[in-house]
N, C-alpha and C. Protein backbone atom coordinates (compact mmCIF):
# COMPACT_ATOMS: atom_id res chain seq x y z
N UNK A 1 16.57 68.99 -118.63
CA UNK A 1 17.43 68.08 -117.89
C UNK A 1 17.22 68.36 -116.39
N UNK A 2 16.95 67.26 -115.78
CA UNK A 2 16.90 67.44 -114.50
C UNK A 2 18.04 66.86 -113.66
N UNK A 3 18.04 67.48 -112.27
CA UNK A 3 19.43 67.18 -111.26
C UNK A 3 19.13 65.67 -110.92
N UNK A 4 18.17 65.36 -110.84
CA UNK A 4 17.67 63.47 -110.58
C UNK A 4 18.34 63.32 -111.51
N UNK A 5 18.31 63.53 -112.52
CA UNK A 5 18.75 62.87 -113.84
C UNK A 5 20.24 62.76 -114.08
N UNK A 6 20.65 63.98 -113.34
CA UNK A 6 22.13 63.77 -113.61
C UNK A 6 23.22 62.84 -112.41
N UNK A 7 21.71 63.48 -111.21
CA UNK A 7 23.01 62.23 -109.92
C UNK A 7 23.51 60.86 -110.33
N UNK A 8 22.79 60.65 -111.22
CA UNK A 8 22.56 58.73 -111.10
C UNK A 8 23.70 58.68 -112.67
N UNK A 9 24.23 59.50 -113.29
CA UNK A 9 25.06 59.23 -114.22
C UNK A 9 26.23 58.83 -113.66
N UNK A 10 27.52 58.61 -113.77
CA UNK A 10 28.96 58.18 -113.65
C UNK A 10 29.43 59.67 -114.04
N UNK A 11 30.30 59.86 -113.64
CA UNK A 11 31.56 61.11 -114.03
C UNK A 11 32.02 61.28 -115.56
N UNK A 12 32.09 59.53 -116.03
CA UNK A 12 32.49 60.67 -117.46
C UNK A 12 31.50 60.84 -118.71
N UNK A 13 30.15 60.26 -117.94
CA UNK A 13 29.03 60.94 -118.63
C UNK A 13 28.92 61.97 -118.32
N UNK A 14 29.02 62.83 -116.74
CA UNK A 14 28.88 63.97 -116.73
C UNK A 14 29.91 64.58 -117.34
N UNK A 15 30.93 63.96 -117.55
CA UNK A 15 31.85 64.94 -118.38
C UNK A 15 31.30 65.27 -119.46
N UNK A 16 31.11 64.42 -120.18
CA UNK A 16 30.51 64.34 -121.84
C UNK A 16 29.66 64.85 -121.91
N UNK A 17 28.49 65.48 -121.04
CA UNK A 17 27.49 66.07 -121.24
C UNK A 17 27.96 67.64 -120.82
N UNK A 18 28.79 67.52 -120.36
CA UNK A 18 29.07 68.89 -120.07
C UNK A 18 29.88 69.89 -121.31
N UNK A 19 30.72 68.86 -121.60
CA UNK A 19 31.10 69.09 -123.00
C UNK A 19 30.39 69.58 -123.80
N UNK A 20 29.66 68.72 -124.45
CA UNK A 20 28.78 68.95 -125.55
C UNK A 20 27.61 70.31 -124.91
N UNK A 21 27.23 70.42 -123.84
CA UNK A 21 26.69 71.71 -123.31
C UNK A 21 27.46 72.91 -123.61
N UNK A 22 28.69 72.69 -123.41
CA UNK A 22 29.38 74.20 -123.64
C UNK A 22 29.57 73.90 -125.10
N UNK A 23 29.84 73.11 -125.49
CA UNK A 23 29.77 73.31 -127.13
C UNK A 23 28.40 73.83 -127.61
N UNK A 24 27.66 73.46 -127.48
CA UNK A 24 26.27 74.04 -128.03
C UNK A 24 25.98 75.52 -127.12
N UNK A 25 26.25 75.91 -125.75
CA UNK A 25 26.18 77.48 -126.08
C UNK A 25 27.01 77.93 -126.93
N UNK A 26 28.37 77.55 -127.04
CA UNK A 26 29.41 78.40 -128.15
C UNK A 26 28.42 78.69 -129.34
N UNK A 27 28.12 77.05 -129.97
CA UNK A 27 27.91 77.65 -131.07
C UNK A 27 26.16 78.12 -131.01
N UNK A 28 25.24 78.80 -130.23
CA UNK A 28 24.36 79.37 -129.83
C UNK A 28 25.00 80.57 -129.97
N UNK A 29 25.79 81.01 -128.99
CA UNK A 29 26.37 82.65 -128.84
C UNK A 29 26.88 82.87 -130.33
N UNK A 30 27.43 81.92 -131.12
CA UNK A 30 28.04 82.73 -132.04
C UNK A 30 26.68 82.65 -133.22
N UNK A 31 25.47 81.72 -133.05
CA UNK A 31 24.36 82.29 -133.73
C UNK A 31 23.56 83.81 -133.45
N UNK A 32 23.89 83.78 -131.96
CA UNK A 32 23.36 85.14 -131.83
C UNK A 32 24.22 86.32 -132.17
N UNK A 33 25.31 86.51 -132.19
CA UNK A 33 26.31 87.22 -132.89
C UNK A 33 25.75 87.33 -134.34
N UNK A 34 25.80 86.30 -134.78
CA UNK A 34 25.56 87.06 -136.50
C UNK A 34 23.96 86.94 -136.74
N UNK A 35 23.04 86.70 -136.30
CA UNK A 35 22.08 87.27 -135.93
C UNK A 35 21.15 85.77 -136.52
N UNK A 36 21.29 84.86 -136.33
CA UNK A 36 20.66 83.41 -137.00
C UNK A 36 19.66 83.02 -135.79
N UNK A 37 19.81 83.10 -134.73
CA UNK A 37 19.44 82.59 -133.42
C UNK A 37 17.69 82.86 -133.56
N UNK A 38 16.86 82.05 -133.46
CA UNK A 38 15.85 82.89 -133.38
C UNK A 38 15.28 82.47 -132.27
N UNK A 39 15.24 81.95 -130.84
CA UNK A 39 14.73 81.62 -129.56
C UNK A 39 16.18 81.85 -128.34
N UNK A 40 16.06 83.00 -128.53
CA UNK A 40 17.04 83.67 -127.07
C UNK A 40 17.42 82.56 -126.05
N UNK A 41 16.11 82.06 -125.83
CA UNK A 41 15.77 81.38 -124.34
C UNK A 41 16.60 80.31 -124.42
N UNK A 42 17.00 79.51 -125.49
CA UNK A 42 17.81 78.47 -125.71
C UNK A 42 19.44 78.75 -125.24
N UNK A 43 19.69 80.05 -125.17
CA UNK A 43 21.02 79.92 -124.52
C UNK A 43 20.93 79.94 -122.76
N UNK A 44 19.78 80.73 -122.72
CA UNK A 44 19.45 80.84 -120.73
C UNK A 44 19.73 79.10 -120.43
N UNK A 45 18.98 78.36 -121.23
CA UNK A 45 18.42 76.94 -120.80
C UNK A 45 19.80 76.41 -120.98
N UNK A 46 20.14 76.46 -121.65
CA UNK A 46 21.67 75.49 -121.71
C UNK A 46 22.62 75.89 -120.92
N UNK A 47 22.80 77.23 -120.61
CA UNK A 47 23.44 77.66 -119.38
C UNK A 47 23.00 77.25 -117.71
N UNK A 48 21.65 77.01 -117.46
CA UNK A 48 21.45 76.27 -116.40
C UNK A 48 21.43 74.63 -116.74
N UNK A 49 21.58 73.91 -117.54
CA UNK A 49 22.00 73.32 -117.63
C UNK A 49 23.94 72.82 -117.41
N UNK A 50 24.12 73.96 -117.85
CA UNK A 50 25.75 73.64 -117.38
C UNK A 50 26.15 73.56 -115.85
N UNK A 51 25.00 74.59 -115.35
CA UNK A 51 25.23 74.78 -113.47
C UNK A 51 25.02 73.86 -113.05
N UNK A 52 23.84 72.99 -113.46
CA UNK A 52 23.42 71.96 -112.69
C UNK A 52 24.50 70.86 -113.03
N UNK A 53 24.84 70.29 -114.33
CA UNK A 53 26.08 69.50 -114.49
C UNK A 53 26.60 69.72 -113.32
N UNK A 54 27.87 71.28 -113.18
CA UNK A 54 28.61 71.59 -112.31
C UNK A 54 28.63 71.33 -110.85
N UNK A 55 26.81 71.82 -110.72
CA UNK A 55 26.73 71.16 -109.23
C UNK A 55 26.75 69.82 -108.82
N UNK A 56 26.27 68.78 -109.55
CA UNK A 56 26.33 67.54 -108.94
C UNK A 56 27.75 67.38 -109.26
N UNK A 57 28.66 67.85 -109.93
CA UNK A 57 30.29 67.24 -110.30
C UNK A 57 30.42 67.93 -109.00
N UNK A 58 30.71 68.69 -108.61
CA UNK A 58 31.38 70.06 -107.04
C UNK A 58 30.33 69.44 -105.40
N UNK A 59 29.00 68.55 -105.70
CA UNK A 59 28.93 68.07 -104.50
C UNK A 59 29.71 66.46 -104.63
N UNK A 60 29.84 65.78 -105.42
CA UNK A 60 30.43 64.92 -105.99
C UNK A 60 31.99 64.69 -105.04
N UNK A 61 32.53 65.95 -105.69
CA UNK A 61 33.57 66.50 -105.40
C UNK A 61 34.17 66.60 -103.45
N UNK A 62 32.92 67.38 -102.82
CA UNK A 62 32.93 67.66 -102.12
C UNK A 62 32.57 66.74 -100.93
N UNK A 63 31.31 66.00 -101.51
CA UNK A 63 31.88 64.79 -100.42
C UNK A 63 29.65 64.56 -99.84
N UNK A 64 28.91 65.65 -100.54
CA UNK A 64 27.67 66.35 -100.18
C UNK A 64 27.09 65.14 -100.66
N UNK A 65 25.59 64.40 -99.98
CA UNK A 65 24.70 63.47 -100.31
C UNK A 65 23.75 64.79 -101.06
N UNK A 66 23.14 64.30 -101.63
CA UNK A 66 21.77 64.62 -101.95
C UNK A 66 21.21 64.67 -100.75
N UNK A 67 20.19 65.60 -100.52
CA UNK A 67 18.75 65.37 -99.63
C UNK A 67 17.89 64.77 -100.51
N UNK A 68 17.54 63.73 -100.27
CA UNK A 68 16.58 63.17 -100.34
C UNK A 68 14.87 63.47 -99.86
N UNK A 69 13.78 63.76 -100.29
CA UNK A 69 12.46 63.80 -99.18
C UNK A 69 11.76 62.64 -100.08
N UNK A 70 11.08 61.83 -98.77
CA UNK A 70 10.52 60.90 -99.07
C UNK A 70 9.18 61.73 -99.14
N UNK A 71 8.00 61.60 -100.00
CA UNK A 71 7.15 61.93 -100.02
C UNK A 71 5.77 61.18 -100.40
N UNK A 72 4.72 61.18 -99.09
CA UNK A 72 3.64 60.27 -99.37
C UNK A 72 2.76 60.24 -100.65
N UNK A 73 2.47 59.36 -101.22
CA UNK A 73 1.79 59.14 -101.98
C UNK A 73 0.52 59.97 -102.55
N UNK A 74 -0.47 59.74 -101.18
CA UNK A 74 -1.20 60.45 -101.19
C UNK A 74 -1.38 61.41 -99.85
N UNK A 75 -1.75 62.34 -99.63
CA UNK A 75 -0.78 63.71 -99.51
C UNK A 75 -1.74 64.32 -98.90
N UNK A 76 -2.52 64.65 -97.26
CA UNK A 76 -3.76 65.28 -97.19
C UNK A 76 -3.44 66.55 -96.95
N UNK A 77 -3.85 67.76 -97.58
CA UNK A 77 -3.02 68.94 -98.06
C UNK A 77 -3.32 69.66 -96.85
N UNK A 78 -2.39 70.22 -96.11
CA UNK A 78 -2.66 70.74 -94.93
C UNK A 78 -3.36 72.30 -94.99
N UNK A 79 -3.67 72.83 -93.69
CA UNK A 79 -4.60 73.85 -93.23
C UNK A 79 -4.03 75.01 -93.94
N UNK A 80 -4.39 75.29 -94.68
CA UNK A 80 -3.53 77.04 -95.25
C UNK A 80 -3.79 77.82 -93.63
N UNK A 81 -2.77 78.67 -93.99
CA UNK A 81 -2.77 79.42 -92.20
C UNK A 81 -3.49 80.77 -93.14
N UNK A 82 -4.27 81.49 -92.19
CA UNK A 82 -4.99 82.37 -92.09
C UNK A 82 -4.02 83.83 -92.67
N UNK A 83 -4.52 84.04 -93.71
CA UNK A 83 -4.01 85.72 -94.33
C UNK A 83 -4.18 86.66 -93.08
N UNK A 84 -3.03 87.65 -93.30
CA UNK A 84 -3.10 88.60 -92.55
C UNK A 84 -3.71 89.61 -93.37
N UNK A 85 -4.20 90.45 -92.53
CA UNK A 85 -4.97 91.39 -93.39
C UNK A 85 -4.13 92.68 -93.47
N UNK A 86 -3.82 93.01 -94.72
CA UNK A 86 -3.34 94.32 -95.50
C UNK A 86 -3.46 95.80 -94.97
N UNK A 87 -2.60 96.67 -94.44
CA UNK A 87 -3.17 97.91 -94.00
C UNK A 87 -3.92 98.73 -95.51
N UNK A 88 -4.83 99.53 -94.88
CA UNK A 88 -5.60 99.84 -96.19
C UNK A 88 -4.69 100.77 -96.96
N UNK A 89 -4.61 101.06 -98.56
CA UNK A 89 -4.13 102.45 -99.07
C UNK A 89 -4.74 103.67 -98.72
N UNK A 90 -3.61 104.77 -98.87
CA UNK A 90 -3.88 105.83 -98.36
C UNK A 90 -4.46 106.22 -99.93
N UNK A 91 -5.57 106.96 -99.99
CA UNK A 91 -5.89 107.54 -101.56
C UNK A 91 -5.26 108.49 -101.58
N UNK A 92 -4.85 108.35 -103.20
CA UNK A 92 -4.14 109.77 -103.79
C UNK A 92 -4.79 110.92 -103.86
N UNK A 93 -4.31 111.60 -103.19
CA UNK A 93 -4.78 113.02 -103.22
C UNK A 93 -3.72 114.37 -104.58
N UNK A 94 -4.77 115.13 -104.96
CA UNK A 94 -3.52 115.45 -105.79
C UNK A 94 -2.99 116.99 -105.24
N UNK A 95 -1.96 117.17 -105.52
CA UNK A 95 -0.91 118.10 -104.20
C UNK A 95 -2.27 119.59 -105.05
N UNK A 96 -2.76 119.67 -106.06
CA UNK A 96 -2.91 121.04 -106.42
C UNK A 96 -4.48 121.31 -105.58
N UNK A 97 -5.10 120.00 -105.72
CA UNK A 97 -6.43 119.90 -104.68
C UNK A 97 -6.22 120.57 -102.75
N UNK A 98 -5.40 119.79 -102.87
CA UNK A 98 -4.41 120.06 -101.23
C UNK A 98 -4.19 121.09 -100.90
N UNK A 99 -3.78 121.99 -101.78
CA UNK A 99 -2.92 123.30 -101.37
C UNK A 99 -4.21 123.95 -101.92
N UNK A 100 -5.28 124.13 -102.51
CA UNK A 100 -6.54 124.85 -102.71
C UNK A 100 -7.48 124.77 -102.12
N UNK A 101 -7.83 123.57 -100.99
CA UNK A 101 -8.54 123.36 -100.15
C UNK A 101 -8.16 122.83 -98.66
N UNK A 102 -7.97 123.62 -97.87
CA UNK A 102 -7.41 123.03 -96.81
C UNK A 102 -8.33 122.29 -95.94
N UNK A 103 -7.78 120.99 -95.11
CA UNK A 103 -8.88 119.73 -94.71
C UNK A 103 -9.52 120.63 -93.23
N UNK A 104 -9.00 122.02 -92.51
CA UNK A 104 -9.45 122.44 -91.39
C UNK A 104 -9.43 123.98 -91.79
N UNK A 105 -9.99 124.77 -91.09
CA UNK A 105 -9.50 126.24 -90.88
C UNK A 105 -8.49 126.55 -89.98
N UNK A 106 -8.31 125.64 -89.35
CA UNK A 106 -6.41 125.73 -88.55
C UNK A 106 -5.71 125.93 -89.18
N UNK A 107 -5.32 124.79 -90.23
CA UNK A 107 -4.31 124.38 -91.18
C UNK A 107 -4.50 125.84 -92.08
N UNK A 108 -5.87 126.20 -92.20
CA UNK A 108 -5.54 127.35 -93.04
C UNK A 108 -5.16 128.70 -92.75
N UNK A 109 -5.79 128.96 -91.47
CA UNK A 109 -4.66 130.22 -90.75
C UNK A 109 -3.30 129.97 -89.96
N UNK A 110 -2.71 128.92 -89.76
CA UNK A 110 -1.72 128.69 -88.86
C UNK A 110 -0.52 129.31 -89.89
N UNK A 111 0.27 130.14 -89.85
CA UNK A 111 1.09 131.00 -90.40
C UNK A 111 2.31 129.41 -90.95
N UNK A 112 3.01 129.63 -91.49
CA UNK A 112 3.96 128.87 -91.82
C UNK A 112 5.52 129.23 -91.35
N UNK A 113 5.83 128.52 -90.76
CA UNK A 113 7.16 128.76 -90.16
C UNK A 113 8.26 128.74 -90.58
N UNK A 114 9.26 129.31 -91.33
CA UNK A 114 10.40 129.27 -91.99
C UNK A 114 11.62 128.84 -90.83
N UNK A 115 12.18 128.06 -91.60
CA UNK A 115 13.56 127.33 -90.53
C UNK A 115 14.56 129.13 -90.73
N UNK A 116 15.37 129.35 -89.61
CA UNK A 116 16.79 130.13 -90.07
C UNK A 116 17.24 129.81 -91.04
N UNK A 117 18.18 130.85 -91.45
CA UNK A 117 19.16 130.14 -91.98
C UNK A 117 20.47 130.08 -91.86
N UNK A 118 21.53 129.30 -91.80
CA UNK A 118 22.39 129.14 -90.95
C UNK A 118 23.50 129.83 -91.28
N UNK A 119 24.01 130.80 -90.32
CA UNK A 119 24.90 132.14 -91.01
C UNK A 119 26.71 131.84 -91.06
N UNK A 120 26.82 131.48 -92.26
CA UNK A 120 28.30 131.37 -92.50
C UNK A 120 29.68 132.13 -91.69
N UNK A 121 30.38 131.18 -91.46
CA UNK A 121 31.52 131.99 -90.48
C UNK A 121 32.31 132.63 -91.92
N UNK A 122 32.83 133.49 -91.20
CA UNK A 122 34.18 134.50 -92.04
C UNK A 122 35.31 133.36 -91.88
N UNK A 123 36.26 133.52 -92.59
CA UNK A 123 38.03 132.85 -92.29
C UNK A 123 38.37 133.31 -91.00
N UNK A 124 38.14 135.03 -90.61
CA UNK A 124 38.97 135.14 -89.28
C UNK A 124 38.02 134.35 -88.61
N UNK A 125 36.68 134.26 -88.08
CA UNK A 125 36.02 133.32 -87.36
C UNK A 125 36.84 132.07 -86.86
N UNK A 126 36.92 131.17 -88.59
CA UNK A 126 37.25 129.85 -88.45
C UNK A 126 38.79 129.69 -87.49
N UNK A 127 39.91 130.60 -88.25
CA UNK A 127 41.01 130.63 -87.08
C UNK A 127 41.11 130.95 -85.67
């Protein structure tokens, strides 16, 4: 069902179709409950079907035209704009390669620096 399809109905067709929509998920959900259902997808579909009902009743409602696009016939398909190009991946390196071969002899004598660590106050401190 399409939203073209539904603007151009009257109100108490959209009623009636809306009806019978929620009647047929009910009795959908209660096939899938006892386990009869065999295409899931049939309740997704009837549920956007109910939205779309809803929406043309709520712009209806609201007072909203349709947009309309007029669209030419024939259609000269414009310039695709130019891809940007992708920064490259970094290759995986694996951490046990890494730490067994270091990429300089800097990296491999430069000592490693341990942070402090930050020395807890006593209670009398804190008062």
């Amino acid at each position: 069902m399409k939203v073209d399809e539904l603007r151009v109905l009257e109100e108490d067709e959209l009623g009636a179709r809306m009806k019978t929509a929620r009647r047929e998920l009910y009795e959908l959900r209660f096939k899938s409950a006892v386990g009869q259902l065999e295409n899931s997808s049939q309740i997704a579909r009837v549920r956007h079907d109910i939205a779309r009902i809803m929406t043309v009743l709520n712009e209806r409602e609201l007072g909203i035209r349709s947009i309309e696009v007029a669209v030419p016939a024939v259609e000269a398909p414009a310039a695709a704009p130019a891809k940007k190009a992708r920064p490259k991946r970094k290759e995986f390196v694996d951490e046990d390669e890494a730490q067994a071969e270091p990429a300089s002899t800097a990296e491999a004598e430069a000592p490693v620096e341990e942070k402090p660590k930050r020395a807890r106050r006593t209670k009398a401190e804190k008062e």
